[in-house]
Protein backbone atom coordinates (compact mmCIF):
# COMPACT_ATOMS: atom_id res chain seq x y z
CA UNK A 1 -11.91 44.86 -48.60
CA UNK A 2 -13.15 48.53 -49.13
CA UNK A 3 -11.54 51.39 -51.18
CA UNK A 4 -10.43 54.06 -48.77
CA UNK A 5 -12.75 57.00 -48.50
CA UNK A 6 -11.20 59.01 -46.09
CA UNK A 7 -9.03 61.96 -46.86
CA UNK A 8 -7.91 62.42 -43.62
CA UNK A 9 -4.07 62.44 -43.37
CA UNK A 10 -4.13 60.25 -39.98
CA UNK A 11 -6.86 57.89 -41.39
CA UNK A 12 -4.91 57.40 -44.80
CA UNK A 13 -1.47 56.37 -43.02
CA UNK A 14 0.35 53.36 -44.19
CA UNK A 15 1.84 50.95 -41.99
CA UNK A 16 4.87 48.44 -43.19
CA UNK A 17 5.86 45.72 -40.99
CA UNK A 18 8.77 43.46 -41.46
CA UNK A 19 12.57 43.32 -41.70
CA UNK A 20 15.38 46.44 -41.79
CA UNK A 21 19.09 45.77 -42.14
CA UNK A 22 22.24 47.42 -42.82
CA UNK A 23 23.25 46.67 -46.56
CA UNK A 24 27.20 46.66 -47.45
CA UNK A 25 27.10 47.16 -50.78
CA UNK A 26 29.97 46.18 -53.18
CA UNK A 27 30.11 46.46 -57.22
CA UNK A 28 32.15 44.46 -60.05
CA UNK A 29 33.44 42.27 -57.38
CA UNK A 30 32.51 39.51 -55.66
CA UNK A 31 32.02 38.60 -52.38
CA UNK A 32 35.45 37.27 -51.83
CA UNK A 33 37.40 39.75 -53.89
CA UNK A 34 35.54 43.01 -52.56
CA UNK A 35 37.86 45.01 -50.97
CA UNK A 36 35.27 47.94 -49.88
CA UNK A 37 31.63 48.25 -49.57
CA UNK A 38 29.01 51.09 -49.22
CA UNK A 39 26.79 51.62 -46.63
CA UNK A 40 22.83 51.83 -47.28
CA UNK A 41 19.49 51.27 -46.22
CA UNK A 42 18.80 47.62 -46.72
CA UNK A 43 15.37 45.29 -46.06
CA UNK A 44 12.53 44.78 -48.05
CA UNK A 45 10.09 46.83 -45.48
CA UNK A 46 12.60 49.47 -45.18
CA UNK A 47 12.92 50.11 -48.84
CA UNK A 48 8.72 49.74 -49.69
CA UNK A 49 8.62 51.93 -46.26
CA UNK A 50 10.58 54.60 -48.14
CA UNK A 51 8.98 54.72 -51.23
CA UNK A 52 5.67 54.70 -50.32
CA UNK A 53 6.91 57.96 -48.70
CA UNK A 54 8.56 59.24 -51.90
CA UNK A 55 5.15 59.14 -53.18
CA UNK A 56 3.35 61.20 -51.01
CA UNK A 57 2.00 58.84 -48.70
CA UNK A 58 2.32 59.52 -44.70
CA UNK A 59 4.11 56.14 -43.73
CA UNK A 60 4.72 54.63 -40.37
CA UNK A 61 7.09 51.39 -39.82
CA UNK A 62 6.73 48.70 -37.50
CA UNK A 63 10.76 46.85 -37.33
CA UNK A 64 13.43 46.01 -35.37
CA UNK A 65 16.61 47.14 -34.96
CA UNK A 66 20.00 46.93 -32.62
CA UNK A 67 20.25 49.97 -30.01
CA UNK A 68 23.62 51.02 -31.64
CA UNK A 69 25.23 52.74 -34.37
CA UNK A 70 23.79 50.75 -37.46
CA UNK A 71 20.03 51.16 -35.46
CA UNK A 72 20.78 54.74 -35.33
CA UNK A 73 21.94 55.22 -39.28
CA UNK A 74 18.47 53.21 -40.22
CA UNK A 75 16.67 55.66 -38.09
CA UNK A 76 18.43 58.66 -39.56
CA UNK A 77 18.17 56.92 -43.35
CA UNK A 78 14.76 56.12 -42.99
CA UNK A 79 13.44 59.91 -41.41
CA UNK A 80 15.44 61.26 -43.86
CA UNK A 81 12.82 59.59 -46.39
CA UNK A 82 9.92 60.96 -44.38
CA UNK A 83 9.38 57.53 -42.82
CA UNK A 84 7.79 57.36 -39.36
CA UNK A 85 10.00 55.76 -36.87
CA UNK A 86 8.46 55.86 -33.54
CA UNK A 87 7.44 51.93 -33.94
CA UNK A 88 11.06 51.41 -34.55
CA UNK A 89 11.89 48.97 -31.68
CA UNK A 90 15.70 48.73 -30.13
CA UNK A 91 17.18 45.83 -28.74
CA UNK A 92 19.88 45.74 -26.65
CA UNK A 93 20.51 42.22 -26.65
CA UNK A 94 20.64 41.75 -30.25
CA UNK A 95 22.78 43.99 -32.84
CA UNK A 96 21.55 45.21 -36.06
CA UNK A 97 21.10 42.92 -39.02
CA UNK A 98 23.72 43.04 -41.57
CA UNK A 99 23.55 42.26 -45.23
CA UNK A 100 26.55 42.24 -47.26
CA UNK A 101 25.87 42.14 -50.87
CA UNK A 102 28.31 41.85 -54.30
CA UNK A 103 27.53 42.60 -57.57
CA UNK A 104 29.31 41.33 -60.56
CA UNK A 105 27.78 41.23 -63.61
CA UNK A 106 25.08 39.66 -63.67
CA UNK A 107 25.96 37.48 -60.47
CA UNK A 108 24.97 38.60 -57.15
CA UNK A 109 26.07 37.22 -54.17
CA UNK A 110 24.20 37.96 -50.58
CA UNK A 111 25.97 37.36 -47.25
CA UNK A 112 23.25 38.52 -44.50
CA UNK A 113 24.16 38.22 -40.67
CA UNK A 114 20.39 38.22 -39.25
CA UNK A 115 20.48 39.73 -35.89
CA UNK A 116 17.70 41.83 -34.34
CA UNK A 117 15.34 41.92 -37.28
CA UNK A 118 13.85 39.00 -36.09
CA UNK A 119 13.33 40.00 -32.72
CA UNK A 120 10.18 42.11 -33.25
CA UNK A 121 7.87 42.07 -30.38
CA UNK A 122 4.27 43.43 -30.92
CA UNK A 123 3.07 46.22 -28.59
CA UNK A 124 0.20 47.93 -27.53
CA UNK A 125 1.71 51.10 -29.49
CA UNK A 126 2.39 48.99 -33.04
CA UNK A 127 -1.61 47.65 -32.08
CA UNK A 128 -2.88 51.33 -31.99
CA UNK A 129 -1.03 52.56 -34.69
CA UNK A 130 -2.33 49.55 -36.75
CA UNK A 131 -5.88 50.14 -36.07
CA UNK A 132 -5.44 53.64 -36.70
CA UNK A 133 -4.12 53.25 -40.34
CA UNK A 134 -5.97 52.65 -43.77
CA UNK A 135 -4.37 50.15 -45.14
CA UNK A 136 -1.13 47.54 -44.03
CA UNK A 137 1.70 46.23 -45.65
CA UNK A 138 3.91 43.05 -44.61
CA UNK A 139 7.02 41.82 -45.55
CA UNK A 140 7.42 38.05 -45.15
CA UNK A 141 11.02 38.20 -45.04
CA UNK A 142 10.31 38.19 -41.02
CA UNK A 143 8.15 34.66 -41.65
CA UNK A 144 10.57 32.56 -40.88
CA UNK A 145 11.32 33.03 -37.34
CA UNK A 146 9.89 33.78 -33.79
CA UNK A 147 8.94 36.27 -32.41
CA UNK A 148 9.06 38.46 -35.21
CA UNK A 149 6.31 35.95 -36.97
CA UNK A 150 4.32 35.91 -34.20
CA UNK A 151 4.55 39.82 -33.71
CA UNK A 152 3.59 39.99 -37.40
CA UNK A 153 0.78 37.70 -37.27
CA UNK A 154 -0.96 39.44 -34.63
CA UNK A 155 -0.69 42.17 -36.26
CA UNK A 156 -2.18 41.26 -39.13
CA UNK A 157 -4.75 39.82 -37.57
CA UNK A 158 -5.56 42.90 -35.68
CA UNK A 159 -5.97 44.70 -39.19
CA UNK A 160 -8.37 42.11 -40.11
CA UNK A 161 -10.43 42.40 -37.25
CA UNK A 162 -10.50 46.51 -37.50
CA UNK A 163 -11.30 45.76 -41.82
CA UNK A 164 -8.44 47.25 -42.66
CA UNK A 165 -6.87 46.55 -46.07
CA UNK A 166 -3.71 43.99 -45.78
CA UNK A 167 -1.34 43.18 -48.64
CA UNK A 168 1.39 40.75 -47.86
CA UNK A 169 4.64 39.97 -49.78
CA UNK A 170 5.09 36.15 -49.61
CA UNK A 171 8.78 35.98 -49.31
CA UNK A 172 10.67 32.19 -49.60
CA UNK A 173 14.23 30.93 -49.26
CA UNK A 174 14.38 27.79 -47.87
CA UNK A 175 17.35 27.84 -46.62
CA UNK A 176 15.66 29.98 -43.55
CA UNK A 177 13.14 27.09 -42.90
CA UNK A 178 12.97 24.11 -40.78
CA UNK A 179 11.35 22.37 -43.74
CA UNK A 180 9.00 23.10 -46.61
CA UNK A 181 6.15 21.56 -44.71
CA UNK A 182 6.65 23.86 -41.79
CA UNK A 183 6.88 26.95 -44.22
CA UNK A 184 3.22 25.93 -45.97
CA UNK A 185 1.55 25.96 -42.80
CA UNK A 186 2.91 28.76 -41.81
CA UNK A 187 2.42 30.54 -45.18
CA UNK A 188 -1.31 28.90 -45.08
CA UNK A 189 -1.74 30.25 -41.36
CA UNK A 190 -0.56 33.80 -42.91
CA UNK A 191 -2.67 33.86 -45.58
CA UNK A 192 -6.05 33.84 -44.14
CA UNK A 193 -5.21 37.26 -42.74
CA UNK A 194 -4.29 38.66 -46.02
CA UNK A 195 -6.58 40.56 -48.38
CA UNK A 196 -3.84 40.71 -51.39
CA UNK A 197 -0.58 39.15 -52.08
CA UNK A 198 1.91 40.49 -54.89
CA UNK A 199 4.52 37.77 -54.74
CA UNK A 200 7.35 37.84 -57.81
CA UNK A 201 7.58 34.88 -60.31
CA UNK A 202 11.27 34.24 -58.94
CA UNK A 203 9.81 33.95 -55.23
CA UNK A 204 6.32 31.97 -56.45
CA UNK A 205 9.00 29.11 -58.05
CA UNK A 206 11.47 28.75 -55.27
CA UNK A 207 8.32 28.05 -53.15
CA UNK A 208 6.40 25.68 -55.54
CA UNK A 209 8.48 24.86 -58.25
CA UNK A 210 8.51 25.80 -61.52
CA UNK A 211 5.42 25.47 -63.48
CA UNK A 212 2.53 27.47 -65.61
CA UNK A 213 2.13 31.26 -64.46
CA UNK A 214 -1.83 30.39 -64.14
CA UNK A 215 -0.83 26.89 -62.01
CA UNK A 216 0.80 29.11 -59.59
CA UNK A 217 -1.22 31.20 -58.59
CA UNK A 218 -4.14 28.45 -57.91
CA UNK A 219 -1.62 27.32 -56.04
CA UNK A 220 -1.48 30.36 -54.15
CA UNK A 221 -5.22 30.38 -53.93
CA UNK A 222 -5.30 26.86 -52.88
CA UNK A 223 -3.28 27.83 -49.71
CA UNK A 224 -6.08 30.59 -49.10
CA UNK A 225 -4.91 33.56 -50.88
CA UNK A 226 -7.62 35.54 -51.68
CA UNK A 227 -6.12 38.20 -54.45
CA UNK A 228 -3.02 37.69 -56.27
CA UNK A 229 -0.66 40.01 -58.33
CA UNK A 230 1.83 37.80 -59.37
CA UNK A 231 4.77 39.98 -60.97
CA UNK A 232 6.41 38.38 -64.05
CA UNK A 233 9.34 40.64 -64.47
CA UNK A 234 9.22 41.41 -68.16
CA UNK A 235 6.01 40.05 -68.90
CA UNK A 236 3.87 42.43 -66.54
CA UNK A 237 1.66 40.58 -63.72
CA UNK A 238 -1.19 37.61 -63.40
CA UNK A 239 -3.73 39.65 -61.49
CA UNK A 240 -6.38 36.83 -59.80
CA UNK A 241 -9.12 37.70 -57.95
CA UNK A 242 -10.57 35.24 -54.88
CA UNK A 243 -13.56 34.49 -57.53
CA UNK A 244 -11.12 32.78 -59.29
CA UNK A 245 -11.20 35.91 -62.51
CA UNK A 246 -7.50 36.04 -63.59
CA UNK A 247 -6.52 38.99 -65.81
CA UNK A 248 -3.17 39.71 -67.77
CA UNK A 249 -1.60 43.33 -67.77
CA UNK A 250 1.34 44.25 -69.80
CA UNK A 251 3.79 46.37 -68.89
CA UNK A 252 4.15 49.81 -70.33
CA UNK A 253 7.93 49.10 -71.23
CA UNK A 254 10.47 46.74 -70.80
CA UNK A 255 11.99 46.43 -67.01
CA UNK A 256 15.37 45.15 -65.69
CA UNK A 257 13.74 43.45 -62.95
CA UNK A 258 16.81 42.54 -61.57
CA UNK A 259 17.95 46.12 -60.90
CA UNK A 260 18.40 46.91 -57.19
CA UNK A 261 14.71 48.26 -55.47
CA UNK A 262 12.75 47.85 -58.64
CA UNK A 263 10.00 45.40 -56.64
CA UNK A 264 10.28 47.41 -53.52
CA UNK A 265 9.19 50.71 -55.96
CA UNK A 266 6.49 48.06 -57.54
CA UNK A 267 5.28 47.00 -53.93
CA UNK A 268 5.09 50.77 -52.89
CA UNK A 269 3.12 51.62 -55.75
CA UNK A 270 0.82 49.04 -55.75
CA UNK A 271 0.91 49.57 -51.71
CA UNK A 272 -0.10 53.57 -52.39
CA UNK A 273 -2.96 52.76 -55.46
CA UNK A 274 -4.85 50.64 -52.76
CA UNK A 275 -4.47 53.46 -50.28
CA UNK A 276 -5.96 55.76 -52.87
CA UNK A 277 -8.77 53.39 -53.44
CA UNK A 278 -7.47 51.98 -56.64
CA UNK A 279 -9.15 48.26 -57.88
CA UNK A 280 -6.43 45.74 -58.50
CA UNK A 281 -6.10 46.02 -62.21
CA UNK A 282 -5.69 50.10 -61.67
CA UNK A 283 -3.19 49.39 -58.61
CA UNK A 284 -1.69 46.89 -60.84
CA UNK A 285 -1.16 49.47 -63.89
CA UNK A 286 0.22 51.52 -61.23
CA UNK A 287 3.00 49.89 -60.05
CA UNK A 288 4.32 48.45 -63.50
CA UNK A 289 4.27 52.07 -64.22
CA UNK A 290 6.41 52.64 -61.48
CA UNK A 291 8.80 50.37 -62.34
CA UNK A 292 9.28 51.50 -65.39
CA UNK A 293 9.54 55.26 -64.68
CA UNK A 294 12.63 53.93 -62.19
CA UNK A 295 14.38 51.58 -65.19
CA UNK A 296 13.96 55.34 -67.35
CA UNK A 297 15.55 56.80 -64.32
CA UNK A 298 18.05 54.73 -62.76
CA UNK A 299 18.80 55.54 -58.88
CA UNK A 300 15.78 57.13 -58.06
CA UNK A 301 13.80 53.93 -56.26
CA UNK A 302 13.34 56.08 -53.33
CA UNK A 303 13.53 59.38 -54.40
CA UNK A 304 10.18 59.05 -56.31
CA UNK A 305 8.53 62.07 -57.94
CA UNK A 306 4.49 61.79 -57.13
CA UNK A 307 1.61 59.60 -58.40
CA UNK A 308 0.87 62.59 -61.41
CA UNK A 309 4.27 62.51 -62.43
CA UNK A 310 4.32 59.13 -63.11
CA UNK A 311 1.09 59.08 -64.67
CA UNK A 312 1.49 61.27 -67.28
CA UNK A 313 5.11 60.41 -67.91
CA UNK A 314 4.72 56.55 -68.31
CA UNK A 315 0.64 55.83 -68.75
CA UNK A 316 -0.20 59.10 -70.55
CA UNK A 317 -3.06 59.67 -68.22
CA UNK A 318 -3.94 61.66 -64.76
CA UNK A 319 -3.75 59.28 -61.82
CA UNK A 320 -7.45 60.03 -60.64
CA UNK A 321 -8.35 58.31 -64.18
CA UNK A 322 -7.23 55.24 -63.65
C-alpha cells in the first residue's frame, strides 16, 4: 500500500461501498411502546460516506437503493452532505431498506426490513469510478448476501489490481448468515483483497468470541488480514501491522462509544488520514481524535469541522504533523 501523493482533487476521491437505509428513529421508548419516529439517514456506508465529506474529502458512493420516495430522501440527505450520488443505483423491483431503531436508556432495540440494499449490482461506471479514486472504503454490512457481496467483491478486487488503498469494516451478526462456517470463508475470501481492516471490539467478539484483545486480532490475521485497527471503545485501538508489530494508542479522552455515529466519524477519519497519506498509528491518532471532538460536541457526526480543527482542538497539534 502507498501513501497518496497526488493532490489532484479527481485522483484523491474516496469511494464507499456498502449498505444505505432509511432509519426511523425513536427515543425513551422502546420498540413496542414508540408511538412516533424520526426520519434520517441510516447505513453504515451512508453515514462514513457523509463524514468523510464533512471533512473535506471529495466522496463518491457506490449503494443501492429503492426507485421511490425513501431512495429519493437518501439521495437528497446524502447531496446535501456533499456526497456523490451518481453510483447510487435504483431498483424498481425492490423498495428501500428500512431500519427502525428505539432507544431507551441504555437499551437499543433495531428492527431493519432489508430490501434493496442488498441488491447492488457492479457496473462498468462503479468499475471506472473505482479505478479512478485514491483510496476505497467497504462496509461489510452488504457481506452477507448476493449480489451485493459479489458486486462488492469485485470491486474490491478491481482496487487491488489498480494498487489502490482498500480498508474494509468487517461487520458480523449472525443472525444474517447461513452459518458461521459460511461467514469465515467468506470473510477469509474478503480479506485477501483488503489492505486494512478497523473492526470494533463489540463486532471482533460476536465473530470469534470473547477472548484477549491481542488473541483477536491474530485471529484476524490468521484469516489473512493484513493491517488491523481494532477499536476498543474506551480503551483506544490495537493497531497490528501484517509483520505481526502490534502497537497500543490511547485515546485522547474518554468516548461514549455507544453514542449514535461515533464509529462511522472514527471510520471516516481514519478513512480521510489514509487518503492524506497518513501511516496507521497517525491515521489511528486521527480518528480517536475524531471521536472525541464528536463526544465534546454531541450531534455533529456529520457536520464535521475540518482535519485542522480537530487537530488543534483535541491533539494540540497541526494535522500535517502528525
Amino acid at each position: 500500500m502507498t501513501p497518496i501523493q497526488s493532490e489532484d482533487r479527481r485522483k484523491c476521491e474516496v469511494a464507499v461501498i456498502g449498505e444505505v437505509f432509511v432509519e426511523l428513529q425513536s427515543t425513551n421508548a422502546s420498540l413496542t411502546a414508540a408511538e412516533s419516529y424520526t426520519k434520517r439517514l441510516g447505513g453504515s456506508a451512508a453515514l462514513v460516506a457523509a463524514a468523510a465529506s464533512a471533512l473535506g474529502s471529495h466522496v463518491c458512493i457506490t449503494a443501492a437503493v429503492g426507485a421511490d420516495a425513501l431512495g429519493t430522501f437518501i439521495q437528497n440527505s446524502l447531496q446535501k452532505h456533499d456526497v456523490d450520488v451518481s453510483c447510487l443505483q435504483y431498483s424498481r423491483d425492490h423498495p428501500t431498506s428500512i431500519m427502525f431503531k428505539a432507544r431507551s436508556g441504555k437499551l437499543t432495540q433495531e428492527l431493519p426490513y432489508r430490501y434493496a440494499d442488498w441488491h447492488l449490482h457492479s457496473t462498468r461506471e462503479h468499475i471506472h469510478r473505482i479505478q479512478n479514486c485514491a483510496v476505497i472504503y467497504g462496509s461489510g454490512y452488504i457481506l452477507w448476501k448476493n449480489p451485493a457481496r459479489h458486486s462488492l467483491l469485485e470491486l474490491l478486487r478491481v482496487a487491488r489490481k489498480a494498487d489502490i488503498p482498500t480498508i474494509f469494516y468487517p461487520y458480523f451478526e449472525s443472525r444474517l448468515w447461513r452459518s458461521r462456517s459460511d461467514a469465515y470463508s467468506v470473510m477469509k475470501k474478503t480479506l485477501q483483497s483488503i489492505d486494512i481492516i478497523t473492526p470494533t471490539i463489540e463486532v471482533a467478539e460476536r465473530f470469534f468470541g470473547k477472548q484477549s484483545h491481542e488473541d483477536t486480532v491474530k485471529r484476524y490475521h490468521d484469516i489473512s488480514a493484513k493491517n488491523v485497527i481494532l477499536n476498543l471503545g474506551n480503551d483506544g485501538c490495537l493497531v497490528s501491522t501484517e509483520n505481526d508489530r502490534m502497537q497500543h494508542i490511547s485515546p485522547p479522552a474518554p468516548v461514549d462509544f455507544d453514542a449514535p455515529g461515533v464509529n462511522e466519524v472514527f471510520q471516516a477519519a481514519f478513512l480521510v488520514a489514509i487518503q492524506h497519506g497518513k501511516e496507521l498509528e497517525a491515521a489511528t491518532r486521527f480518528a480517536l481524535a475524531a471521536e472525541s471532538y464528536v463526544n465534546q460536541n454531541a450531534g455533529q457526526e456529520l457536520d464535521l469541522p475540518s482535519t485542522e480543527t480537530i487537530c488543534q482542538e483535541v491533539l494540540h497539534t497541526a494535522f500535517d504533523e502528525l
